[in-house]
N, C-alpha and C. Protein backbone atom coordinates (compact mmCIF):
# COMPACT_ATOMS: atom_id res chain seq x y z
N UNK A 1 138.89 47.97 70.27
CA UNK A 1 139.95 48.41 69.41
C UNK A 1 141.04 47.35 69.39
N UNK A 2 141.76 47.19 68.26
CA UNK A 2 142.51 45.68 67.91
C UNK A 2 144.38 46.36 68.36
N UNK A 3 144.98 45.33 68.53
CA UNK A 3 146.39 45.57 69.46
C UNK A 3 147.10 46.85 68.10
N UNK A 4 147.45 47.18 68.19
CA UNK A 4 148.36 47.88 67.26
C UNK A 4 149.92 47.55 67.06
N UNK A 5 150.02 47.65 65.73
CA UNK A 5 151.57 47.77 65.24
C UNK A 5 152.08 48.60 65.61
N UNK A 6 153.98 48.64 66.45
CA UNK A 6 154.79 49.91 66.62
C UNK A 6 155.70 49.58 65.28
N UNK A 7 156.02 51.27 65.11
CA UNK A 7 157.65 51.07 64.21
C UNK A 7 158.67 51.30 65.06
N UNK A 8 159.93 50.58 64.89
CA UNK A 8 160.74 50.80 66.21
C UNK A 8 161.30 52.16 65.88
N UNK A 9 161.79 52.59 65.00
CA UNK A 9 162.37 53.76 64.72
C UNK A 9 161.55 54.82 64.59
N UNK A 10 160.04 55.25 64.71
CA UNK A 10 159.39 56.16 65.45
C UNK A 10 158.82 56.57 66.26
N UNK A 11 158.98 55.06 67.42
CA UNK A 11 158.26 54.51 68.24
C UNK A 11 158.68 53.80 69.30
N UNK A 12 158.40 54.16 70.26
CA UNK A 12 159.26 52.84 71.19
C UNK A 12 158.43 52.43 72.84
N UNK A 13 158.52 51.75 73.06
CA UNK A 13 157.81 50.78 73.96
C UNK A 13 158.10 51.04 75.45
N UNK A 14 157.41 51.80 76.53
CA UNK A 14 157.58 51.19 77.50
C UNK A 14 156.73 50.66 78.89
N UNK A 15 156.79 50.32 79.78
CA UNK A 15 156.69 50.23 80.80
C UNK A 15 155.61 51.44 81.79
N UNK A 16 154.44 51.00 82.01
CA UNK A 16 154.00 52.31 83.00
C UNK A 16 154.91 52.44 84.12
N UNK A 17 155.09 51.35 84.95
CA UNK A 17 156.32 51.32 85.71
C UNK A 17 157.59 52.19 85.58
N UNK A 18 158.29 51.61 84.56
CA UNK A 18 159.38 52.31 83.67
C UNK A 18 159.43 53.90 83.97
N UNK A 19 158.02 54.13 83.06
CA UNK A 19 157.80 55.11 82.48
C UNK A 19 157.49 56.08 83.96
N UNK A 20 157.43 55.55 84.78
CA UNK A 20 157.15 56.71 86.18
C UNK A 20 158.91 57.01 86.74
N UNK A 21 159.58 56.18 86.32
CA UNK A 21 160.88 56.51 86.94
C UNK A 21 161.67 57.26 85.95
N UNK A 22 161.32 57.17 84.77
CA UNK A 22 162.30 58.15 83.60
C UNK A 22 161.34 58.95 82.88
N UNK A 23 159.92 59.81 83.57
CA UNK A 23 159.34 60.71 83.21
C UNK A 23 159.56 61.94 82.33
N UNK A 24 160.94 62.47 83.01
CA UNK A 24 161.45 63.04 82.34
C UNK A 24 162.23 63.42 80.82
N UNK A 25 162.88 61.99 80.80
CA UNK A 25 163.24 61.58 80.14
C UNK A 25 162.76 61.64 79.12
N UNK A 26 161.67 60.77 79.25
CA UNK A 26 160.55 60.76 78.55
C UNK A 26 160.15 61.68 77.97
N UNK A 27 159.48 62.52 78.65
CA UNK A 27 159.09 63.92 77.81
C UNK A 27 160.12 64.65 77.06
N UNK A 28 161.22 64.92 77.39
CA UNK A 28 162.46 65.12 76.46
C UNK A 28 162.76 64.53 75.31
N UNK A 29 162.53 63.36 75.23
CA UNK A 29 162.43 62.46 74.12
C UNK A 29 161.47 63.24 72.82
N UNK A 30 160.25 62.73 73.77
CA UNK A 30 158.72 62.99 73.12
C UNK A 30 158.91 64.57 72.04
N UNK A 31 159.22 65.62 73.43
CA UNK A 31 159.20 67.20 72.82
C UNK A 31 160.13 67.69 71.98
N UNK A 32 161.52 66.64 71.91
CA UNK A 32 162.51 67.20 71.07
C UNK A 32 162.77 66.72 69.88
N UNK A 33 162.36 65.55 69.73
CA UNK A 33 162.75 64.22 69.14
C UNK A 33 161.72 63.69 68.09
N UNK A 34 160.56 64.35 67.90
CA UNK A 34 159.50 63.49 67.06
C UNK A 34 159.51 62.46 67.73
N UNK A 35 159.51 61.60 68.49
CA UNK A 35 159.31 60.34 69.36
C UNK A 35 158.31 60.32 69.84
N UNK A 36 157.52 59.17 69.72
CA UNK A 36 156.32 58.42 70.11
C UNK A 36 156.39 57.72 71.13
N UNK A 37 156.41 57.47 72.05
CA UNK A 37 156.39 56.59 73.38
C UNK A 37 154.79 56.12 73.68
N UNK A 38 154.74 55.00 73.54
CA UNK A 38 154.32 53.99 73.97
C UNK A 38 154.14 53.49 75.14
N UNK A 39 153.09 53.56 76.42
CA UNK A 39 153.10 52.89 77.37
C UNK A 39 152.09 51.76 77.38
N UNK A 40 153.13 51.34 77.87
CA UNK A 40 151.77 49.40 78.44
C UNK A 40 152.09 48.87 79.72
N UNK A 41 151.25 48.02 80.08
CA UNK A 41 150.17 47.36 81.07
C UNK A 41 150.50 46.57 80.98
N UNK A 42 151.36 44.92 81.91
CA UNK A 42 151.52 44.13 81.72
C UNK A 42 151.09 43.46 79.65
N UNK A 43 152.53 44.36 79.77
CA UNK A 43 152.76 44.06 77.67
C UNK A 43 151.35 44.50 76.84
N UNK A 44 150.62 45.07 77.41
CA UNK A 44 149.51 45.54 76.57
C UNK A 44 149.81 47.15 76.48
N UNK A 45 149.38 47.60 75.07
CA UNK A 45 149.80 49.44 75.00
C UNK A 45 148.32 49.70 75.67
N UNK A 46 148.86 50.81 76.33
CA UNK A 46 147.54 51.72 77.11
C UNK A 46 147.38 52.78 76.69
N UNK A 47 148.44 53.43 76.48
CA UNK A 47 148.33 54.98 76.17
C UNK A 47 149.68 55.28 75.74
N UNK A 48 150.02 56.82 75.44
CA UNK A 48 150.90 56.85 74.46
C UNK A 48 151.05 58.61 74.54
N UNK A 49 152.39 58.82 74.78
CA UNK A 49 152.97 60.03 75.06
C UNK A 49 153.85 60.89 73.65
N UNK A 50 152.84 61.90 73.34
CA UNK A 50 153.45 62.53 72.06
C UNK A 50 153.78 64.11 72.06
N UNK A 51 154.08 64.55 70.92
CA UNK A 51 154.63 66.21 70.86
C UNK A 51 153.16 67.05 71.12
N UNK A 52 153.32 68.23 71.53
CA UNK A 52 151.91 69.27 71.38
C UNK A 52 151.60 69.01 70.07
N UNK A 53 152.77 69.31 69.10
CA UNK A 53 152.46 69.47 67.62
C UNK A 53 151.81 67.68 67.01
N UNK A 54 152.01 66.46 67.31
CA UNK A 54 151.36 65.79 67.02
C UNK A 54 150.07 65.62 67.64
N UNK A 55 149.73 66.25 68.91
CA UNK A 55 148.44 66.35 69.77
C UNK A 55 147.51 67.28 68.57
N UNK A 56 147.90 68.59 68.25
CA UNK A 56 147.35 69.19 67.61
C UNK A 56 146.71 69.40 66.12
N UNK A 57 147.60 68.04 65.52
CA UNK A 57 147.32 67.33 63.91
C UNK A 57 146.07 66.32 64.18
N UNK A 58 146.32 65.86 65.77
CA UNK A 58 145.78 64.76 65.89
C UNK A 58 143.92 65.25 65.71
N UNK A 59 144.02 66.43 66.39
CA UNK A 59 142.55 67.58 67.31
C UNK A 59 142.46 67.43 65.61
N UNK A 60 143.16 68.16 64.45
CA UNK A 60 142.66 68.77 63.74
C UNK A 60 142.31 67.36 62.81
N UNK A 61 143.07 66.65 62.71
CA UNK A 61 141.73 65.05 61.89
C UNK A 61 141.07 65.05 62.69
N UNK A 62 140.69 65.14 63.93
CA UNK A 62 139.16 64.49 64.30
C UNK A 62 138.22 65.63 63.95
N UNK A 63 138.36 67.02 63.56
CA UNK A 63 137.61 67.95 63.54
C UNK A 63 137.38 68.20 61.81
N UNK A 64 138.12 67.48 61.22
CA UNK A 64 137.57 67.55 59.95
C UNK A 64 136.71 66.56 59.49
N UNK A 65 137.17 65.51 60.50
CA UNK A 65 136.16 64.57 60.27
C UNK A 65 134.66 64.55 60.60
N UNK A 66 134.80 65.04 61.75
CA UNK A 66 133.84 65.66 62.51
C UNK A 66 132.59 66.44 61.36
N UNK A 67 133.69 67.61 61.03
CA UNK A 67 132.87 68.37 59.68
C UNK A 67 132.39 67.40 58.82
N UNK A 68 132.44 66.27 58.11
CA UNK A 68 132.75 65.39 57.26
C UNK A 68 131.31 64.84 57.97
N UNK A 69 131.19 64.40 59.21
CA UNK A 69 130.32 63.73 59.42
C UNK A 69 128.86 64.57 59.58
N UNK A 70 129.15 66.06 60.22
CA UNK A 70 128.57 66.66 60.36
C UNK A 70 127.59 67.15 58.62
N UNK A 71 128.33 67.19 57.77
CA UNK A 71 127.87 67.70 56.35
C UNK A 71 126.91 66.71 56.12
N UNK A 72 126.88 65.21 56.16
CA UNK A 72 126.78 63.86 55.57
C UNK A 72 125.36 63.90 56.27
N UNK A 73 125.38 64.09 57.32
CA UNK A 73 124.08 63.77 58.37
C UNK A 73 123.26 64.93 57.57
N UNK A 74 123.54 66.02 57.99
CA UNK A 74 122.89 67.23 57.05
C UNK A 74 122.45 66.79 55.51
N UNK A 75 122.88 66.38 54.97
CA UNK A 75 122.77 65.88 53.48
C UNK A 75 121.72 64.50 53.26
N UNK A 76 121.47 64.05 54.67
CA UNK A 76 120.96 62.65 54.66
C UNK A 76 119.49 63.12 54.71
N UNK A 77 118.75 62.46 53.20
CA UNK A 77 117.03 62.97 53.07
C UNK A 77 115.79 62.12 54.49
N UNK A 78 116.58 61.71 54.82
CA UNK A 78 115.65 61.03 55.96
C UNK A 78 116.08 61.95 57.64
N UNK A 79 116.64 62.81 57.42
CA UNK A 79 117.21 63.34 58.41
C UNK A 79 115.50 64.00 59.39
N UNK A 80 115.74 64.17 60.63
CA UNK A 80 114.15 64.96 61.16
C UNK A 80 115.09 66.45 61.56
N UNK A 81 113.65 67.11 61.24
CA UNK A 81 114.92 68.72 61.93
C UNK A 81 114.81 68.83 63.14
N UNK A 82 115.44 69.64 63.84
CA UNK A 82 115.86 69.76 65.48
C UNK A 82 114.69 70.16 66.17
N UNK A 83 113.16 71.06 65.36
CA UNK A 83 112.46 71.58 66.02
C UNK A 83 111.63 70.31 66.22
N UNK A 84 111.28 69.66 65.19
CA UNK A 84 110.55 68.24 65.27
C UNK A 84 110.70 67.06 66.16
N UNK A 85 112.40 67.12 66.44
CA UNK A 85 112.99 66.08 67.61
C UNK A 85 112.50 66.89 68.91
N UNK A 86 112.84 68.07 69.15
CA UNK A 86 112.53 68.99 70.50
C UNK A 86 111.14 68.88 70.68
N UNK A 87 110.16 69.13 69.38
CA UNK A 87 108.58 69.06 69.88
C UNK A 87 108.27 67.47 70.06
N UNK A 88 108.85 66.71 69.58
CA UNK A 88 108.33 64.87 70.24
C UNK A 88 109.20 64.91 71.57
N UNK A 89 110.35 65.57 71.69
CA UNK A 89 110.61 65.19 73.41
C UNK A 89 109.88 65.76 73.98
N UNK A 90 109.10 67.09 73.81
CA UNK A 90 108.15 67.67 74.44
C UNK A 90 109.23 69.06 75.24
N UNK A 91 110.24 69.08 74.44
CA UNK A 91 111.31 70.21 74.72
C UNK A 91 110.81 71.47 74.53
N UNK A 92 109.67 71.51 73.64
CA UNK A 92 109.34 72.71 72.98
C UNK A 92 110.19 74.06 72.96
């Protein structure tokens, strides 16, 4: 996965270090604030501290996509059905 762009004004940068001494903080930020926090690794982002409510937009794109992928495979004429994969593993 390639480095990513921050915006400073929805977003802001810190420190795992940092980020263990103003935890709190932090999450106050995050839960009240629409604020995105950003943690990194000697200047590399690692991970990234957000609202429930952006956790939960986040669940719901991967689950439509999910559907999305799920329909597509279903729709694909070369597809084998599940009983055919189970009887060559010998799943029966």
């Amino acid at each position: 996965m390639g480095q990513m762009n921050f915006e400073e004004d929805s977003m802001s940068s810190v420190s795992t270090a940092k980020a263990r001494e103003r935890l709190s903080t932090l999450v106050e930020r995050v839960s009240s604030g629409k604020e995105r926090v950003v943690l990194t690794r000697r200047g590399k982002a690692v991970a990234a501290l957000v609202s429930v409510e952006d956790l939960a937009t986040l669940e719901s794109i991967e689950d439509r996509q999910d559907l999305e992928d799920a329909r597509r495979a279903l729709a694909d004429p070369e597809r084998i059905p599940y009983e055919e994969v189970r009887r060559k593993l010998g799943l029966k």
